[in-house]
PDB file of N, CA and C in Angstrom:
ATOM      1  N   UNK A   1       0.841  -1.162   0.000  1.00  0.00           N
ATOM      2  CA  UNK A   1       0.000   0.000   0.000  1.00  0.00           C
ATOM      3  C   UNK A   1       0.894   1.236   0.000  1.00  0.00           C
ATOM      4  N   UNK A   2       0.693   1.917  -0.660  1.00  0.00           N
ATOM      5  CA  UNK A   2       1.355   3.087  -1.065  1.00  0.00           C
ATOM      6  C   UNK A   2       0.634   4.377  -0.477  1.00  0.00           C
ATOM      7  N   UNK A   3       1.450   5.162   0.551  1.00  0.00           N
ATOM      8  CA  UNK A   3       0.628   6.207   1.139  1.00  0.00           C
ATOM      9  C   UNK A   3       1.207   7.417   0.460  1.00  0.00           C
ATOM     10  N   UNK A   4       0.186   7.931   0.703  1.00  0.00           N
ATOM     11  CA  UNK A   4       0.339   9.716  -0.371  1.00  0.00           C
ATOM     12  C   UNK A   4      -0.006  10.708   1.254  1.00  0.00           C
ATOM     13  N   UNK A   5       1.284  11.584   2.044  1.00  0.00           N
ATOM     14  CA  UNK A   5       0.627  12.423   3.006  1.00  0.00           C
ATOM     15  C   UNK A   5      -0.276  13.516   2.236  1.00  0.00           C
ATOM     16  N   UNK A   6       0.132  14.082   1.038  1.00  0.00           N
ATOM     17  CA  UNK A   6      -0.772  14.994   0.705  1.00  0.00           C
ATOM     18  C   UNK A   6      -1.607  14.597  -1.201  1.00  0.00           C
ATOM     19  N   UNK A   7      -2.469  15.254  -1.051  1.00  0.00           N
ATOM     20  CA  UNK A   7      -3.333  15.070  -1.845  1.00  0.00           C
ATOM     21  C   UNK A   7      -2.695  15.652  -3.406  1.00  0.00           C
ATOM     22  N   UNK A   8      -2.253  14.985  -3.979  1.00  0.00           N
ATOM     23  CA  UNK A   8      -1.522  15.135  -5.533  1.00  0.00           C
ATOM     24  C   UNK A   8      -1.878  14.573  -6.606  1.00  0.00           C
ATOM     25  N   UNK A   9      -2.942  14.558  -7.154  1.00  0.00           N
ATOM     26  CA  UNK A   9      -3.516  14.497  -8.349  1.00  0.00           C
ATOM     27  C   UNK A   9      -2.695  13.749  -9.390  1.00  0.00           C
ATOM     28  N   UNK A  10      -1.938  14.481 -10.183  1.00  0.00           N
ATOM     29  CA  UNK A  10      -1.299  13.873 -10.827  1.00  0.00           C
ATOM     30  C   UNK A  10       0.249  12.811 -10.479  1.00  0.00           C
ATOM     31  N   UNK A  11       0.460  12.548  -9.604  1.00  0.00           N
ATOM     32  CA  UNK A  11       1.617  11.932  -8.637  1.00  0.00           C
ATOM     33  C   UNK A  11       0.289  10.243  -8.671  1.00  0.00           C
ATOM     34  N   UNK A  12      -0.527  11.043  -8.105  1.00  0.00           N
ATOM     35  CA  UNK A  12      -1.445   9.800  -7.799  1.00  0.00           C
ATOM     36  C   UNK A  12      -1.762   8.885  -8.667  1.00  0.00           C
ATOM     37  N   UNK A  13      -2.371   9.533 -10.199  1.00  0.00           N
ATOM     38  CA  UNK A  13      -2.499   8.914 -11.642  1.00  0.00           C
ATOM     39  C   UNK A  13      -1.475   8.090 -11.929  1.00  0.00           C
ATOM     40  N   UNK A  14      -0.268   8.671 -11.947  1.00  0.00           N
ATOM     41  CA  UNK A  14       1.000   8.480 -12.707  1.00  0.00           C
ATOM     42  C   UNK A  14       1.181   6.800 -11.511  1.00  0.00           C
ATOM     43  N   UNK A  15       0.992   6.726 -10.383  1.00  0.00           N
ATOM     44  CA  UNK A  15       0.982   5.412  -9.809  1.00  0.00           C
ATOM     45  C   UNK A  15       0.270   4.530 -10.281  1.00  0.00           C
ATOM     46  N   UNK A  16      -1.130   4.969  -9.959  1.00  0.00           N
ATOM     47  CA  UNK A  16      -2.202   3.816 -10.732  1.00  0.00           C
ATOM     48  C   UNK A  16      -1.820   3.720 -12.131  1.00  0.00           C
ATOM     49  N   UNK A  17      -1.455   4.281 -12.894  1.00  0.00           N
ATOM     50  CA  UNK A  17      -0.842   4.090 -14.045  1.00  0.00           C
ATOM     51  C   UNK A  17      -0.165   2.606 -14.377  1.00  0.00           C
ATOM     52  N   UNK A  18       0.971   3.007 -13.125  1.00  0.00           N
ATOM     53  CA  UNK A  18       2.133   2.112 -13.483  1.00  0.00           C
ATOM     54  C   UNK A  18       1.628   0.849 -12.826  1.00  0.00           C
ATOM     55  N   UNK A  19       1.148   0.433 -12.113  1.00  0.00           N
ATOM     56  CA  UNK A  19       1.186  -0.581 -11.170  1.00  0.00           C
ATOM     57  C   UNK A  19      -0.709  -1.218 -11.590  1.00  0.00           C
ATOM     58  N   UNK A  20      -1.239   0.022 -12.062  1.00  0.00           N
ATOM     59  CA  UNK A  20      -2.415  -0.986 -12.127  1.00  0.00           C
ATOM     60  C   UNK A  20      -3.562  -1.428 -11.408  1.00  0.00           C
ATOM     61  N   UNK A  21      -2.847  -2.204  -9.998  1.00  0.00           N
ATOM     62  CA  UNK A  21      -4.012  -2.679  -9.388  1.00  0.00           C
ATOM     63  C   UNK A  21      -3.344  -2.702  -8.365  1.00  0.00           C
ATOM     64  N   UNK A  22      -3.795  -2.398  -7.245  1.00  0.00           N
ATOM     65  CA  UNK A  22      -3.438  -2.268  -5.855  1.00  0.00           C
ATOM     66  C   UNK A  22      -4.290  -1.183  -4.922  1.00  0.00           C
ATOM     67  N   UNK A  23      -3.464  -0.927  -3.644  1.00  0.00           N
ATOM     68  CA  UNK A  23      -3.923  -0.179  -2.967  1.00  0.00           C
ATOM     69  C   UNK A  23      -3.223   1.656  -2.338  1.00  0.00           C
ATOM     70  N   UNK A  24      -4.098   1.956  -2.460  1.00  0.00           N
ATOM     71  CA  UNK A  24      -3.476   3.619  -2.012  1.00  0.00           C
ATOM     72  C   UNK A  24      -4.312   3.785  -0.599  1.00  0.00           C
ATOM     73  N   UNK A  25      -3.657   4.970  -0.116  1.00  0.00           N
ATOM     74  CA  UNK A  25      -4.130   5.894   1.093  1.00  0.00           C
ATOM     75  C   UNK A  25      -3.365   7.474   0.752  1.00  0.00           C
ATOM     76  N   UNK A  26      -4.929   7.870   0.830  1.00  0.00           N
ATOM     77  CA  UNK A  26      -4.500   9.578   1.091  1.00  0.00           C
ATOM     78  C   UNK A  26      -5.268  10.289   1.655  1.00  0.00           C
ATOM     79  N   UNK A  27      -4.168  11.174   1.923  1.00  0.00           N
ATOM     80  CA  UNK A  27      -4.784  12.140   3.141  1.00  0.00           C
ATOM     81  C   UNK A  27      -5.734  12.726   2.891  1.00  0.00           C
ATOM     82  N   UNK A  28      -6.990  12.764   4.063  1.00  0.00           N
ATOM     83  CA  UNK A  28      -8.251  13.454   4.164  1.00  0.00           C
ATOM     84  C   UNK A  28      -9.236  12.515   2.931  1.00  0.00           C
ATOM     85  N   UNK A  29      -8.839  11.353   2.205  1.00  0.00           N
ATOM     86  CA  UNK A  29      -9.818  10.637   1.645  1.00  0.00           C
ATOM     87  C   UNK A  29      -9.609   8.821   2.148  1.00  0.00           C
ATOM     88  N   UNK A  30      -8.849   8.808   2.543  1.00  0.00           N
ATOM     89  CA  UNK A  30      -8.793   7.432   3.093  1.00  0.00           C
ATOM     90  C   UNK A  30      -8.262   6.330   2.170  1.00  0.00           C
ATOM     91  N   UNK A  31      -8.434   5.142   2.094  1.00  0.00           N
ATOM     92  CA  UNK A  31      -7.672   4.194   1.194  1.00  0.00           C
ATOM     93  C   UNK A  31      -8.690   3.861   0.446  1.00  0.00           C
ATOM     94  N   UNK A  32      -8.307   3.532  -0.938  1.00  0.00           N
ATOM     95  CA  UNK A  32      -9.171   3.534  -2.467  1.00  0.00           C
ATOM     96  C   UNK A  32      -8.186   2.466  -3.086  1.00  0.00           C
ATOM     97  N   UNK A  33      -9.002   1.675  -3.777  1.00  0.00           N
ATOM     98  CA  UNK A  33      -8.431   0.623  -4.393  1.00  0.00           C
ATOM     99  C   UNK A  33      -8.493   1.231  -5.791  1.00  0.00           C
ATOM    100  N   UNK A  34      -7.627   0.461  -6.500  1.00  0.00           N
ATOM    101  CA  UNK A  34      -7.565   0.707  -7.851  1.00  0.00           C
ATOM    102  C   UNK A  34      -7.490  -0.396  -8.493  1.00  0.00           C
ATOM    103  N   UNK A  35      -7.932  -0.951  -9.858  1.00  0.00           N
ATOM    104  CA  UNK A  35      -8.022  -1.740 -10.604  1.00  0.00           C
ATOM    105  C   UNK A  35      -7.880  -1.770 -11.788  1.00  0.00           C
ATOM    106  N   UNK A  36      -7.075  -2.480 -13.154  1.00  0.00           N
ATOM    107  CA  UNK A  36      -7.162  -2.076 -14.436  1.00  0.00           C
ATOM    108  C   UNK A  36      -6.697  -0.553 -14.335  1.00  0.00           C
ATOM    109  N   UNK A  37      -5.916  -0.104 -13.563  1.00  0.00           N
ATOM    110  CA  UNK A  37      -5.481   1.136 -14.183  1.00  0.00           C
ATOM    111  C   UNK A  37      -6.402   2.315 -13.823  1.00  0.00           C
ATOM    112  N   UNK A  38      -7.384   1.978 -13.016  1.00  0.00           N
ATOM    113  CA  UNK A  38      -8.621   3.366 -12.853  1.00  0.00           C
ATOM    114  C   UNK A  38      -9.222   2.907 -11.168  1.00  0.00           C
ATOM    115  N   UNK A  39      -9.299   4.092 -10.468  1.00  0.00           N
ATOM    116  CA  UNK A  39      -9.362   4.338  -9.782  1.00  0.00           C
ATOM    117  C   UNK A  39     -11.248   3.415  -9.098  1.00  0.00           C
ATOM    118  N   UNK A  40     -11.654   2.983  -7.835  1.00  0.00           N
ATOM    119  CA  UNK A  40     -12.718   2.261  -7.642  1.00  0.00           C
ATOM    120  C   UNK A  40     -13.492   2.978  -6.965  1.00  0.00           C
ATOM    121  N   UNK A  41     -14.152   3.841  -7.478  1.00  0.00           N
ATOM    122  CA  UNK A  41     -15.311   4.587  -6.034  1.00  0.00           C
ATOM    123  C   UNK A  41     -16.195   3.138  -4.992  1.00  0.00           C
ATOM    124  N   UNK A  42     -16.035   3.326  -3.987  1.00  0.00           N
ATOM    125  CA  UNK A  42     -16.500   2.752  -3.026  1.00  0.00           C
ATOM    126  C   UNK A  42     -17.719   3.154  -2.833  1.00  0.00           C
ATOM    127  N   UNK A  43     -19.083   1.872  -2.347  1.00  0.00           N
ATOM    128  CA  UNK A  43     -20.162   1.922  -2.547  1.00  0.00           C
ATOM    129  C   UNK A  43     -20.802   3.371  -1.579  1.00  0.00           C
ATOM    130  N   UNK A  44     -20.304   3.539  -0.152  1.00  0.00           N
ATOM    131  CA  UNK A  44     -20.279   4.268   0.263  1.00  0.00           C
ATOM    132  C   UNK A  44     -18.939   5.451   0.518  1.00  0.00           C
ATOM    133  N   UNK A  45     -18.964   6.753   0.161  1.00  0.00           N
ATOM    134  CA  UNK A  45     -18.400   7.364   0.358  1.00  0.00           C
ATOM    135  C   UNK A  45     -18.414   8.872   0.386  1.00  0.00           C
ATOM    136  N   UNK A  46     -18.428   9.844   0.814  1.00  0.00           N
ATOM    137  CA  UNK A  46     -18.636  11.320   0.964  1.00  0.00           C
ATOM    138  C   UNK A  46     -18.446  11.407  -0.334  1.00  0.00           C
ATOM    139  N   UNK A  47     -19.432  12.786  -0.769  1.00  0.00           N
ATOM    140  CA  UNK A  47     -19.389  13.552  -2.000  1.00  0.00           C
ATOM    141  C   UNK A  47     -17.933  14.508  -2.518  1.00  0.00           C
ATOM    142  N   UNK A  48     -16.862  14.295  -1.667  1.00  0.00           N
ATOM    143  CA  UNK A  48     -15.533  15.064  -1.849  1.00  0.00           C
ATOM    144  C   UNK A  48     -14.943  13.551  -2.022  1.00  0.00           C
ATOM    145  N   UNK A  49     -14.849  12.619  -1.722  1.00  0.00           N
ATOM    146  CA  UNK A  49     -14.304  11.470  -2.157  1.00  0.00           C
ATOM    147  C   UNK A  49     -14.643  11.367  -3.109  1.00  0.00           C
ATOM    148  N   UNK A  50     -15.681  11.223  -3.762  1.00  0.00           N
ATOM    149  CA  UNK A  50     -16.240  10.680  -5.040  1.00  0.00           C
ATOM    150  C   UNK A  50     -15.941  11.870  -6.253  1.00  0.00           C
ATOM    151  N   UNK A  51     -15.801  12.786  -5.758  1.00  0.00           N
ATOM    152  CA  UNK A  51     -15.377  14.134  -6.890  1.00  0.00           C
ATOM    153  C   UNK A  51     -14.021  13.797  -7.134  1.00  0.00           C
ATOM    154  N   UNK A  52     -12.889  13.614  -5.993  1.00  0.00           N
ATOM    155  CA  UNK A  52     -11.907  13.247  -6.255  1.00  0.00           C
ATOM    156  C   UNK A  52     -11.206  12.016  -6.933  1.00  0.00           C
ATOM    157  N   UNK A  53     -12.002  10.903  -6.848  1.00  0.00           N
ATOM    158  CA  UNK A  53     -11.881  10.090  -7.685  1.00  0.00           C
ATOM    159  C   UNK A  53     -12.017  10.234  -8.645  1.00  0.00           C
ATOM    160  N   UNK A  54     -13.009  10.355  -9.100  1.00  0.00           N
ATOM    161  CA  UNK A  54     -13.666  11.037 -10.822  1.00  0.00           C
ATOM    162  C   UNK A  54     -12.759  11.843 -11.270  1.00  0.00           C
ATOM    163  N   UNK A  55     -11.907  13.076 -10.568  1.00  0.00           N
ATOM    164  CA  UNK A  55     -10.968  13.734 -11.154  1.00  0.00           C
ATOM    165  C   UNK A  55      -9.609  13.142 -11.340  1.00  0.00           C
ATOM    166  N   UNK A  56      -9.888  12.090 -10.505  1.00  0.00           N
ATOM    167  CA  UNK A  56      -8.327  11.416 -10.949  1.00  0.00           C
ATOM    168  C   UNK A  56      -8.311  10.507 -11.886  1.00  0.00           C
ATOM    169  N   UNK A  57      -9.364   9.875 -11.561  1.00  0.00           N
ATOM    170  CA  UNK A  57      -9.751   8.646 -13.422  1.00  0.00           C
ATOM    171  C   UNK A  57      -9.454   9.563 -14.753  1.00  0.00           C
ATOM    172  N   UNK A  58     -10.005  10.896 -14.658  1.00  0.00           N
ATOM    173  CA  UNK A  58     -10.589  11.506 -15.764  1.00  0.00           C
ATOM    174  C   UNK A  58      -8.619  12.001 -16.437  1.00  0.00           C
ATOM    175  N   UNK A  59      -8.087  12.200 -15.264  1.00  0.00           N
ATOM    176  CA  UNK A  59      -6.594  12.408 -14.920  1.00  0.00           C
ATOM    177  C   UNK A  59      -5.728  11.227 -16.229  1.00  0.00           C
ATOM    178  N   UNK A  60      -6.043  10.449 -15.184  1.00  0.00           N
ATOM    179  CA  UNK A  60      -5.083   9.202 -15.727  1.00  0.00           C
ATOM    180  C   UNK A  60      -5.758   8.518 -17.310  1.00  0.00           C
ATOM    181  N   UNK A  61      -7.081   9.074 -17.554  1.00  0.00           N
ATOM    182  CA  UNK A  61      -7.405   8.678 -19.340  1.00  0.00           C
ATOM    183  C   UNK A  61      -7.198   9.840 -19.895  1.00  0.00           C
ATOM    184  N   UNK A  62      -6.744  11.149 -19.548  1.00  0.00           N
ATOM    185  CA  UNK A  62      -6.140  11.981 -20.567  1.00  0.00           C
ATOM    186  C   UNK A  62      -4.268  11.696 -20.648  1.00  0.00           C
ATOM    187  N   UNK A  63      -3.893  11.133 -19.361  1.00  0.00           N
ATOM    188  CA  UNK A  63      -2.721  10.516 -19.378  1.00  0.00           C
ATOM    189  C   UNK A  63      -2.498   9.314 -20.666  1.00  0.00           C
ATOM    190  N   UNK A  64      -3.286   8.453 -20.212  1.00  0.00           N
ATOM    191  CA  UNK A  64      -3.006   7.339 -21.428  1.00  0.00           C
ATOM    192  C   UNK A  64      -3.583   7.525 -22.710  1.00  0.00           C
ATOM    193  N   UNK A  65      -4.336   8.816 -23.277  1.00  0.00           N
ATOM    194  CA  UNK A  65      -4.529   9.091 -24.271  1.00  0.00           C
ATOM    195  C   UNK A  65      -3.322   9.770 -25.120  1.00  0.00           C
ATOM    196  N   UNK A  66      -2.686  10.467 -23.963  1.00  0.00           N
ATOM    197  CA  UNK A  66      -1.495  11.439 -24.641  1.00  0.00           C
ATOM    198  C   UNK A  66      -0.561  10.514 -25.200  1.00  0.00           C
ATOM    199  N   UNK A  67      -0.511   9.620 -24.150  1.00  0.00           N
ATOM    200  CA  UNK A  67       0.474   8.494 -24.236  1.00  0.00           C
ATOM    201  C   UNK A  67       0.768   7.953 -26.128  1.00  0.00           C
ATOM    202  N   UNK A  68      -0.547   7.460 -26.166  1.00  0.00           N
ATOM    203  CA  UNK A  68      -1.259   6.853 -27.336  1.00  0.00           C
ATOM    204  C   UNK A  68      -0.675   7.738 -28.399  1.00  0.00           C
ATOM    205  N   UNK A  69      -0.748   8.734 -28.587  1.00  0.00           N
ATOM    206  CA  UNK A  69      -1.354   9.732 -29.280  1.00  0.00           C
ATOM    207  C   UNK A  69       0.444   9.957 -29.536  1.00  0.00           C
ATOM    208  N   UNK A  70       1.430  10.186 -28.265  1.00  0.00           N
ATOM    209  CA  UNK A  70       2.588  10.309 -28.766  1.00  0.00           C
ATOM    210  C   UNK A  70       3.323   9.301 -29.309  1.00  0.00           C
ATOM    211  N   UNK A  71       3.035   7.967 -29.478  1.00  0.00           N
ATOM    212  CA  UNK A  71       3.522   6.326 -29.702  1.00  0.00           C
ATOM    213  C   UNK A  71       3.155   6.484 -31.698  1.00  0.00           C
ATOM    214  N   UNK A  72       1.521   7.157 -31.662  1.00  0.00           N
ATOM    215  CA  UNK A  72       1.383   7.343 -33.039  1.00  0.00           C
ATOM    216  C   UNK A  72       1.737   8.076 -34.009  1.00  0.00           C
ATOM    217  N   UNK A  73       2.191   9.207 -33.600  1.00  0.00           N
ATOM    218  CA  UNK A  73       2.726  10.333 -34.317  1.00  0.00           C
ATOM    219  C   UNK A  73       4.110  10.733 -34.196  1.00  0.00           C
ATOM    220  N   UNK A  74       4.453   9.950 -33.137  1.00  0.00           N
ATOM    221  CA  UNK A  74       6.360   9.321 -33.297  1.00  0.00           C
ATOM    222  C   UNK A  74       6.480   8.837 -33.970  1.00  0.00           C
TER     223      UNK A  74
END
């Protein structure tokens, strides 16, 4: 499990990225699993958890789009 003390957006992506599937903890949202590369909203969870997730999924598929996008036009 990989802990994050502060809340970093893109630090955070760039993990689930690499690794995929596992577990995180961060500060002021608690521990969130990830799977396939995208982040798992939990059945229950505050409306600032769930925004933050969504912004980090949305994060990490403009990440692997760029990705794409530079592999093709290299």
């Amino acid at each position: 499990m990989r802990r994050f003390p502060v809340y970093s957006p893109k630090l955070i992506a760039k993990h689930v990225r690499i690794f995929a599937k596992g577990v995180i903890w961060v500060k002021d949202l608690g521990v969130i699993y990830f799977d396939g590369g995208k982040l798992m909203i939990p059945r229950w969870c505050r409306p600032k958890v769930k925004q933050a997730i969504t912004e980090m999924n949305a994060l990490i598929l403009a990440e692997k789009q760029s990705i794409q996008t530079c592999r093709v036009s290299g």
